[in-house]
Protein backbone atom coordinates (compact mmCIF):
# COMPACT_ATOMS: atom_id res chain seq x y z
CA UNK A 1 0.00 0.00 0.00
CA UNK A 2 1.12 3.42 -0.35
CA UNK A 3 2.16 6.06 2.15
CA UNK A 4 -0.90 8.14 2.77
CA UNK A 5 0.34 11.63 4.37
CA UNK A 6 -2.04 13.88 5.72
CA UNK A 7 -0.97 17.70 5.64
CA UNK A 8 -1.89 21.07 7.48
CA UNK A 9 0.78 22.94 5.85
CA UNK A 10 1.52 21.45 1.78
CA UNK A 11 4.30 23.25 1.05
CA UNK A 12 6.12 22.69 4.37
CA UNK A 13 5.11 19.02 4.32
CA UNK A 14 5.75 18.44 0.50
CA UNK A 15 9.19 20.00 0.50
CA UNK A 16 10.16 17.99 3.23
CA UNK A 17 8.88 14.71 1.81
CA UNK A 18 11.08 15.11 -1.49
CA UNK A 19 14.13 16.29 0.38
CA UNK A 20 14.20 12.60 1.81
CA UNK A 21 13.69 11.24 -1.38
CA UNK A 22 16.61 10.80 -4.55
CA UNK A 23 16.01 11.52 -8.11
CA UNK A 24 17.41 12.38 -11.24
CA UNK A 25 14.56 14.60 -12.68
CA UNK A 26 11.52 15.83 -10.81
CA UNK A 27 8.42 16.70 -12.79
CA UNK A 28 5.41 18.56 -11.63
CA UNK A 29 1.82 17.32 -14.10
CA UNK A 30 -1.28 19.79 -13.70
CA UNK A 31 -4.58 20.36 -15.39
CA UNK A 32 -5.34 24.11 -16.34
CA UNK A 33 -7.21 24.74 -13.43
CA UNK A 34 -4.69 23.31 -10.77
CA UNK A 35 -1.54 25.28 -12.46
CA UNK A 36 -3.29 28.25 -11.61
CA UNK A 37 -5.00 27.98 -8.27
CA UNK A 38 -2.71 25.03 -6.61
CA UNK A 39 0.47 25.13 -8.43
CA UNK A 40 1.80 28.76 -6.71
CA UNK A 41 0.47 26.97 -3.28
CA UNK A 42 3.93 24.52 -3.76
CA UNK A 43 6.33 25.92 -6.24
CA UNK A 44 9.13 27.54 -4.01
CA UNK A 45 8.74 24.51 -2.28
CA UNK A 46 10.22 22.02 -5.00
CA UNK A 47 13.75 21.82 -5.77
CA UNK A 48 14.54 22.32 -9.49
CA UNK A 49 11.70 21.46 -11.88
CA UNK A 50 10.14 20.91 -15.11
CA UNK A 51 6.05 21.39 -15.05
CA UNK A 52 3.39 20.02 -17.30
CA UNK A 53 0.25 21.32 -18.02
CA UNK A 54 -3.01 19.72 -19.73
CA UNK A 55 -6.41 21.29 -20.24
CA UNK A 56 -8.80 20.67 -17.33
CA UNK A 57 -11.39 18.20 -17.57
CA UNK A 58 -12.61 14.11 -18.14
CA UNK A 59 -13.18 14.61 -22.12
CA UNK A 60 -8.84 15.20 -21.66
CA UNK A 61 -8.34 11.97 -19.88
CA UNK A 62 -7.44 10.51 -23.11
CA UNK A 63 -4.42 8.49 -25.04
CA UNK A 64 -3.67 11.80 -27.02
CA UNK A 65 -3.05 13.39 -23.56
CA UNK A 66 -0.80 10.72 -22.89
CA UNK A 67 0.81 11.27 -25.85
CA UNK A 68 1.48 14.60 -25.14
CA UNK A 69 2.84 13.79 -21.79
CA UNK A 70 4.96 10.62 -22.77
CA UNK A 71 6.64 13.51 -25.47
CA UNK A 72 7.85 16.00 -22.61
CA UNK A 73 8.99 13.43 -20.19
CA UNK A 74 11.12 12.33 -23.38
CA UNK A 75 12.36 15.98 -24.33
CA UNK A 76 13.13 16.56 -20.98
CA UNK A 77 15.36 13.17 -21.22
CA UNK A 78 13.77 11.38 -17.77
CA UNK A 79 15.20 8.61 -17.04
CA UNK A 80 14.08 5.45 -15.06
CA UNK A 81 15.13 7.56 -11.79
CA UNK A 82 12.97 10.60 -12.13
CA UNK A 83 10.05 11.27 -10.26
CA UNK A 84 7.00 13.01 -11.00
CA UNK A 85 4.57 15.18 -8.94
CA UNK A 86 0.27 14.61 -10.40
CA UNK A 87 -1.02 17.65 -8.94
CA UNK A 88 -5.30 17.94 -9.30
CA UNK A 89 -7.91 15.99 -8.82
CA UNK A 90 -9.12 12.43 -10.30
CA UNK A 91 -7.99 12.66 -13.63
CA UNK A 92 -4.52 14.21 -12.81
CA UNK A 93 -4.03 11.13 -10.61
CA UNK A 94 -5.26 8.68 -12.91
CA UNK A 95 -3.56 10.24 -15.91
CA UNK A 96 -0.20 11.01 -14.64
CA UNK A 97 -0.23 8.31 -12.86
CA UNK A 98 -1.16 6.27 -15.84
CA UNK A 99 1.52 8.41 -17.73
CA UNK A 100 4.48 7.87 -15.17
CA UNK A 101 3.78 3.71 -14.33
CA UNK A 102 3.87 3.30 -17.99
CA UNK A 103 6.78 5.40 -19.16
CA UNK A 104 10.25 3.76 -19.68
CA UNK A 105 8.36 0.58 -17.73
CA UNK A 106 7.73 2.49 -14.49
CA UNK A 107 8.96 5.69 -12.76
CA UNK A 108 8.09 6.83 -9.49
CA UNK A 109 5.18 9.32 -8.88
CA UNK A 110 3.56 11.42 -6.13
CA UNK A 111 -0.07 11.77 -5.69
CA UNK A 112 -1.22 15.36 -4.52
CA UNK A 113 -5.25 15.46 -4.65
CA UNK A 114 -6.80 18.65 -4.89
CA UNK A 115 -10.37 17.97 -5.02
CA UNK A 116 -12.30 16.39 -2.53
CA UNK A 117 -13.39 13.19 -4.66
CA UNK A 118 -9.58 12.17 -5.30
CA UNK A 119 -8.80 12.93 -1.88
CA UNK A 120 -11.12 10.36 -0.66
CA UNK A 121 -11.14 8.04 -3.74
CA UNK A 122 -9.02 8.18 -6.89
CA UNK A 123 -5.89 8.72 -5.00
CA UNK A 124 -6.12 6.22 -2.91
CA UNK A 125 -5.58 2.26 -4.09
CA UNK A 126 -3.10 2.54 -6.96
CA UNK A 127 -5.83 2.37 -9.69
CA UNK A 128 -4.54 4.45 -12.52
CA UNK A 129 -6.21 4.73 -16.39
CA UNK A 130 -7.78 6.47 -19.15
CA UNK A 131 -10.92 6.42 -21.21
CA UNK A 132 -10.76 5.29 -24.46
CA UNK A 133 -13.38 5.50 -27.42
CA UNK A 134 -16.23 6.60 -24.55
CA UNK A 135 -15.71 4.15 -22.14
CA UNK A 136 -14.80 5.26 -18.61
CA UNK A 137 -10.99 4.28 -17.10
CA UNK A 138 -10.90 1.24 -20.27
CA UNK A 139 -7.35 1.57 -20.24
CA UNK A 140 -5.44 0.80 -17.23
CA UNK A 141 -2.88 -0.34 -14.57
CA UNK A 142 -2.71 -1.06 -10.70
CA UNK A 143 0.69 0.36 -9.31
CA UNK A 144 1.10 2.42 -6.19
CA UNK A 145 2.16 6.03 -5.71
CA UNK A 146 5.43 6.81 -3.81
CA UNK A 147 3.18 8.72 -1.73
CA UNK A 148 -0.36 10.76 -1.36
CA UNK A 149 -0.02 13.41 0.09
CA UNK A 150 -3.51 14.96 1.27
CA UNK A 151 -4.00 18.71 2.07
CA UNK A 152 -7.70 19.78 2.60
CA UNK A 153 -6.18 23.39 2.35
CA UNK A 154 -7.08 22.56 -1.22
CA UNK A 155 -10.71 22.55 -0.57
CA UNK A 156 -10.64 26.19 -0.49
CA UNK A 157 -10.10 26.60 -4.21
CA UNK A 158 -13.02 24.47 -5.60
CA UNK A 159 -16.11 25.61 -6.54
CA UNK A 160 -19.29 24.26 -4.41
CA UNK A 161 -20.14 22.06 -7.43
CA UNK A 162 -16.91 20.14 -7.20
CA UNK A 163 -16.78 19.83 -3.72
CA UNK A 164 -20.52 18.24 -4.06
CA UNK A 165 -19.26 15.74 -6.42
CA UNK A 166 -16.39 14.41 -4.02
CA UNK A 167 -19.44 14.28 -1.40
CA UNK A 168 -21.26 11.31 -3.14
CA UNK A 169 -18.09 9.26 -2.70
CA UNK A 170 -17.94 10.14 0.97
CA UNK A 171 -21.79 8.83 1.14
CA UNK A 172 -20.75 5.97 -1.10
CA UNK A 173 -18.32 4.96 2.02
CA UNK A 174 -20.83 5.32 4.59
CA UNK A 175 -23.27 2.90 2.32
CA UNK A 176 -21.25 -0.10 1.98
CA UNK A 177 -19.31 -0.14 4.89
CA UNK A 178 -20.06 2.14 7.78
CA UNK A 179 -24.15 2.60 8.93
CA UNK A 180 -23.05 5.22 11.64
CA UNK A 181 -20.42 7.00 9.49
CA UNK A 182 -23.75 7.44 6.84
CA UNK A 183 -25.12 8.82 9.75
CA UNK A 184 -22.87 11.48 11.00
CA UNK A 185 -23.02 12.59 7.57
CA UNK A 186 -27.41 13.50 7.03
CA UNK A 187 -26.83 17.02 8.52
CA UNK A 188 -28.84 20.10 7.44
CA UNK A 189 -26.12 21.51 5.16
CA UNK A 190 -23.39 19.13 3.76
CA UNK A 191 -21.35 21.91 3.41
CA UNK A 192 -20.40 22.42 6.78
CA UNK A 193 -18.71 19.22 7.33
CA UNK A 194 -15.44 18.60 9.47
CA UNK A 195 -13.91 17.97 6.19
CA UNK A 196 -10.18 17.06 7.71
CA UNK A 197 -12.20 14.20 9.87
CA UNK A 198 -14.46 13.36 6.90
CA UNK A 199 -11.59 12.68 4.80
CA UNK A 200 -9.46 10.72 7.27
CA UNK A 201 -12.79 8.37 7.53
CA UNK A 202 -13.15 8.02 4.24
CA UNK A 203 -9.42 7.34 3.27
CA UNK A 204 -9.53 4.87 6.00
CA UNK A 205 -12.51 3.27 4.98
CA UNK A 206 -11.18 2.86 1.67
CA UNK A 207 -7.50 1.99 2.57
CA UNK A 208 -9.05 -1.26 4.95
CA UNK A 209 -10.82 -2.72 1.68
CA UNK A 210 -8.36 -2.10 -0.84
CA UNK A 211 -5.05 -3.84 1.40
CA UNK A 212 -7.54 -6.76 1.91
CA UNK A 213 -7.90 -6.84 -2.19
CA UNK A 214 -5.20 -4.78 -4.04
CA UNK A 215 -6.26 -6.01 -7.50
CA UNK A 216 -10.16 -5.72 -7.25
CA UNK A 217 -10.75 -10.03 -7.26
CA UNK A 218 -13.25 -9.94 -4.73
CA UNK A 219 -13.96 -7.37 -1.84
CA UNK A 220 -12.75 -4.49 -3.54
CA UNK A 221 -15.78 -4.45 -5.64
CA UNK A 222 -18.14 -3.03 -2.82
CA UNK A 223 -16.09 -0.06 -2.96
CA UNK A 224 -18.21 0.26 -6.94
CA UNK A 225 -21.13 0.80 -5.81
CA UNK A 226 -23.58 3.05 -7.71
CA UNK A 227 -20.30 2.64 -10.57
CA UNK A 228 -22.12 0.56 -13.04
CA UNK A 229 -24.65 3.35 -13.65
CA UNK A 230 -22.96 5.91 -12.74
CA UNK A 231 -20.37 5.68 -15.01
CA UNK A 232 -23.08 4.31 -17.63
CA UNK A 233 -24.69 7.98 -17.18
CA UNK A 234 -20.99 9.54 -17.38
CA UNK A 235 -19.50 8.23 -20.74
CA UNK A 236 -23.03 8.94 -22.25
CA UNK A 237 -23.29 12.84 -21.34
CA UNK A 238 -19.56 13.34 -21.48
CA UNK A 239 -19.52 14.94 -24.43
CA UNK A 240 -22.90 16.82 -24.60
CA UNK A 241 -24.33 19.92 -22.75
CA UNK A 242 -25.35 17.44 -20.14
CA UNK A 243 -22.31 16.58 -19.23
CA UNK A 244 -22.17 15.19 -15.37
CA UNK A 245 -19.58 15.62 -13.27
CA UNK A 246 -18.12 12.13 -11.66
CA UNK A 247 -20.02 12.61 -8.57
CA UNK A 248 -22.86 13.85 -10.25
CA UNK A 249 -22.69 10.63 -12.40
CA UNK A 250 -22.69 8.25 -9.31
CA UNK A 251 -25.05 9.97 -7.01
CA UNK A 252 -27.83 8.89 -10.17
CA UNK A 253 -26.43 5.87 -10.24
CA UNK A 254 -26.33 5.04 -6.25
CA UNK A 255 -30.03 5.63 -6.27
CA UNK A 256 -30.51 3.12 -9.02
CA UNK A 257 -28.69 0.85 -7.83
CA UNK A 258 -30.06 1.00 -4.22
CA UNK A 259 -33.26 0.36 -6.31
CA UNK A 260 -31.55 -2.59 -7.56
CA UNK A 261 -30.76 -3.61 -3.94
CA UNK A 262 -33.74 -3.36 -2.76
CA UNK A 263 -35.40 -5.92 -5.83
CA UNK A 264 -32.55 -8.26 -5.28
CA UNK A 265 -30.47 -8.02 -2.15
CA UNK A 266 -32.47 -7.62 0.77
CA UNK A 267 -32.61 -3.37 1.11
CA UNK A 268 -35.17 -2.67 3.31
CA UNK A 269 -38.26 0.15 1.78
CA UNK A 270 -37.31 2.37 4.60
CA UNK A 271 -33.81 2.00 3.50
CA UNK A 272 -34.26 2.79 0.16
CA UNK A 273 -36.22 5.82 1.17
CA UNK A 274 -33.44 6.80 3.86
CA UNK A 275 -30.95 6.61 0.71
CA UNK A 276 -33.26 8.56 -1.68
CA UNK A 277 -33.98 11.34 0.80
CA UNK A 278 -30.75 12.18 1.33
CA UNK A 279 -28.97 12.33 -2.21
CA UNK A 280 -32.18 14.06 -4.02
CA UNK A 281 -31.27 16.58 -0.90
CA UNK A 282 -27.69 17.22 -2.24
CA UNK A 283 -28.21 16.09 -5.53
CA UNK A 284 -31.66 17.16 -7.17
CA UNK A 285 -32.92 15.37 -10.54
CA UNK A 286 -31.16 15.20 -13.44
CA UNK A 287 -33.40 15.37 -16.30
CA UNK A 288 -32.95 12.98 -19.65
CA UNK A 289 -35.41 11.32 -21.91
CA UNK A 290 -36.69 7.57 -21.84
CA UNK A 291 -35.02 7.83 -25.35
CA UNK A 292 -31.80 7.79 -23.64
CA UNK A 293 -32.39 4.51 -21.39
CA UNK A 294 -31.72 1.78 -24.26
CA UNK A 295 -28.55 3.72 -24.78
CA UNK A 296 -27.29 3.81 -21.25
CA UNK A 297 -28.21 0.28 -20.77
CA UNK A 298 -26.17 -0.82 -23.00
CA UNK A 299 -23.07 1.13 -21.66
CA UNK A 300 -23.20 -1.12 -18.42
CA UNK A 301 -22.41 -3.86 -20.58
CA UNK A 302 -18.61 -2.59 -20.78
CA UNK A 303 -18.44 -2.11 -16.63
CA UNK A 304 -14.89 -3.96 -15.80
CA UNK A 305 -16.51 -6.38 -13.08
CA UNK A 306 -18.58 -8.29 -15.65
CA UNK A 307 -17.81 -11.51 -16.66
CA UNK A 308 -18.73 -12.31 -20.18
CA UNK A 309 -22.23 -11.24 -21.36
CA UNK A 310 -23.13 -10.90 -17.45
CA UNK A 311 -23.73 -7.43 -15.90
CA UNK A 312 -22.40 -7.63 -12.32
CA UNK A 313 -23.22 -5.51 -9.59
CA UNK A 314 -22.55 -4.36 -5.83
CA UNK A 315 -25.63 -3.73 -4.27
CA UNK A 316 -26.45 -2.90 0.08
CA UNK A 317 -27.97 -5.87 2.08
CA UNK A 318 -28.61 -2.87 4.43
CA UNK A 319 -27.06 0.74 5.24
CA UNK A 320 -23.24 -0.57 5.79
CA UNK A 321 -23.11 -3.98 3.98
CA UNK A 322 -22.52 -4.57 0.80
CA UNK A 323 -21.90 -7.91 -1.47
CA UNK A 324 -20.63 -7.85 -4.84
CA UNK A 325 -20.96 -9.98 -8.26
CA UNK A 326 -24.86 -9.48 -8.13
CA UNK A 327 -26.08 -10.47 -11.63
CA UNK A 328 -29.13 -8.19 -12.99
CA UNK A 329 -30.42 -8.53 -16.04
CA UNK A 330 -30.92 -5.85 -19.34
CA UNK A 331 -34.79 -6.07 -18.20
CA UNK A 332 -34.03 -5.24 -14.14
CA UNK A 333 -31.61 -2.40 -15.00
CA UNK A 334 -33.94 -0.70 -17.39
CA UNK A 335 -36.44 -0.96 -14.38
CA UNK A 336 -33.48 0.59 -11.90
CA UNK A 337 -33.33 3.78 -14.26
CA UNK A 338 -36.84 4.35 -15.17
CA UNK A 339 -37.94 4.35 -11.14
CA UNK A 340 -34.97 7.17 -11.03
CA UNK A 341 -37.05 8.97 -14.04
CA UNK A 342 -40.49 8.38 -12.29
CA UNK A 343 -39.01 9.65 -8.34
C-alpha cells in the first residue's frame, strides 16, 4: 500500500517529503485549473523542476493526452530515476499516474489530490487509467504512488459544485461499509462538514478494503457501488451539454442501484427511502429522456466487473453492507433507471 500523508501545511510538508527522497529529474503534471489555483500553493517549495500542463477536464483523460505527456517526459530526457509530482484531482491522478507507471516501464510518482473526490477516492488504491473511445478508465494499470499526500487546504479553491461531487463518494463509504459514518453525515447543510475528519474516515474506509484486495478479485468491488450506472450515465453525457460531473454521475447511479438492492439483495423500503432522501437533498434530478435509457443500458455492458455477457453488480444488504458480483439482467436495470425517471 502506499504512504498516505495527511498535511496542514503542503508546502512545508511536500518540501520535506522530497528532500528525503533521490532523483534524477523531478516533474510537476497539472490540469489548467490546478496550475493556476494550486500550483503557486507549492512551487518555491520544490527543488529544481520541469512542469506540465493539460487542459482541465474528463473529455482530456485521453491516449492523445498521454501522448502529449509521454513527449515531454522524453524531451526533458527522464530517465528510469525521475520522479514526477500529479497535482489535481481524479484525472490528474489517474492520468499522470497512468503516464508515469507506464513510461520507460515504471517511474516513481507522487499523488497530490486537490479535489475532494480524489482525496477520498481516486488517489487512494493505486488504480490508474484512461478512457478510451467513450468508455470510462478502459485503459489501465494497478501500481502504487510513492506517496499521497492529502492537504484539505485545497478545498478552499473548488467551486461548491466540485466539492458536491467528491461528497457522493464520501456517502458511497458510509453505504457499503459504515451505517453510523452514513449517519454522521445527514446534517442540514453538507457543506459544513469537518472535512479534515471526513476525509481521514473516508481514506480509512477505503485503505481497509483495498489492502484486503489490491487487485479488485473480490472485496474491492463493494467499494463500486452506484459505478455501473454511474459511469453508464458519465460516458453517455460526457460529451454533450449534459455533461455530469463524476459525482454527479454516481449519485444517479447510487439511487438506481439502491433500487436494484432493494429488488434483489435484501434493502429494506425504509432504507431505500433513507438513501433517496438524502442524495435528491444534495443532488436534485437530473433530467434525460426515456429515449436515452436503451442507450445507457447498454453502456453497463462494458463495466470492468462483468464476466462475459453478465452485468455484475454491488448492491447494500442494508445501510453498511454490501456484497458484490450481483447479476441483474438488461430487463431489471432498465427498471433501476426508469424508477430514477419516475421519483
Amino acid at each position: 500500500m502506499e504512504t498516505i500523508i495527511f498535511s496542514q501545511q503542503i508546502a512545508q510538508d511536500l518540501g520535506n517529503y522530497i528532500k528525503q527522497l533521490n532523483f534524477s529529474k523531478l516533474g510537476v503534471i497539472t490540469d489548467s485549473n490546478t496550475s493556476i489555483h494550486c500550483y503557486p500553493l507549492v512551487k518555491e517549495s520544490l527543488p529544481n523542476h520541469s512542469h506540465f500542463s493539460f487542459e482541465a477536464g474528463e473529455a482530456n483523460k485521453n491516449l492523445q493526452s498521454c501522448t502529449d505527456i509521454w513527449q515531454w517526459m522524453t524531451d526533458q530526457s527522464m530517465d528510469r530515476k525521475a520522479l514526477i509530482i500529479n497535482l489535481g484531482g481524479g484525472v490528474t491522478g489517474d492520468m499522470g499516474g497512468f503516464c508515469a507507471a507506464t513510461y520507460k516501464r515504471g517511474v516513481r510518482f507522487v499523488n497530490i489530490p486537490t479535489t475532494l473526490l480524489s482525496q477520498v477516492d481516486a488517489s487512494v488504491g493505486g488504480k490508474l487509467g484512461i478512457d478510451f473511445n467513450g468508455y470510462k478508465n478502459h485503459i489501465g494499470v494497478f501500481t502504487q504512488p510513492a506517496a499521497v499526500i492529502i492537504s484539505d487546504e485545497f478545498l478552499q479553491t473548488l467551486p461548491e459544485e466540485e466539492l458536491r461531487s467528491g461528497y457522493a463518494e464520501v456517502i458511497k463509504h458510509g453505504l457499503i461499509k459504515n451505517e453510523p459514518y452514513f449517519n454522521c453525515l445527514k446534517i442540514e447543510d453538507w457543506k459544513k462538514q469537518d472535512w479534515r475528519g471526513i476525509i481521514e474516515k473516508s481514506v480509512s474506509i477505503k485503505k481497509d478494503v483495498v489492502e484486503k484486495d489490491p487487485k479488485e478479485n473480490g472485496l474491492r468491488k463493494i467499494l463500486n457501488f452506484g459505478h455501473t450506472i454511474g459511469h453508464a450515465f458519465e460516458s453517455f453525457y460526457l460529451n454533450t451539454e449534459n455533461h455530469l460531473l463524476h459525482g454527479e454521475a454516481i449519485a444517479i447511479g447510487m439511487l438506481c442501484e439502491a433500487f436494484l438492492s432493494h429488488k434483489k439483495s435484501g434493502l429494506s423500503g425504509v432504507e431505500l427511502k433513507t438513501i433517496q432522501d438524502m442524495l435528491l437533498s444534495i443532488f436534485g434530478k437530473f433530467d434525460f429522456p426515456e429515449s436515452d435509457v436503451a442507450d445507457i443500458v447498454s453502456l453497463c455492458g462494458q463495466d470492468k466487473k462483468n464476466e462475459g455477457a453478465i452485468i455484475n453488480f454491488s448492491l447494500l444488504n442494508q445501510i453498511g453492507t454490501c456484497d458484490y458480483n450481483i447479476p441483474a439482467s438488461i430487463e431489471e436495470i432498465t427498471e433501476s433507471i426508469n424508477s430514477y425517471r419516475s421519483i
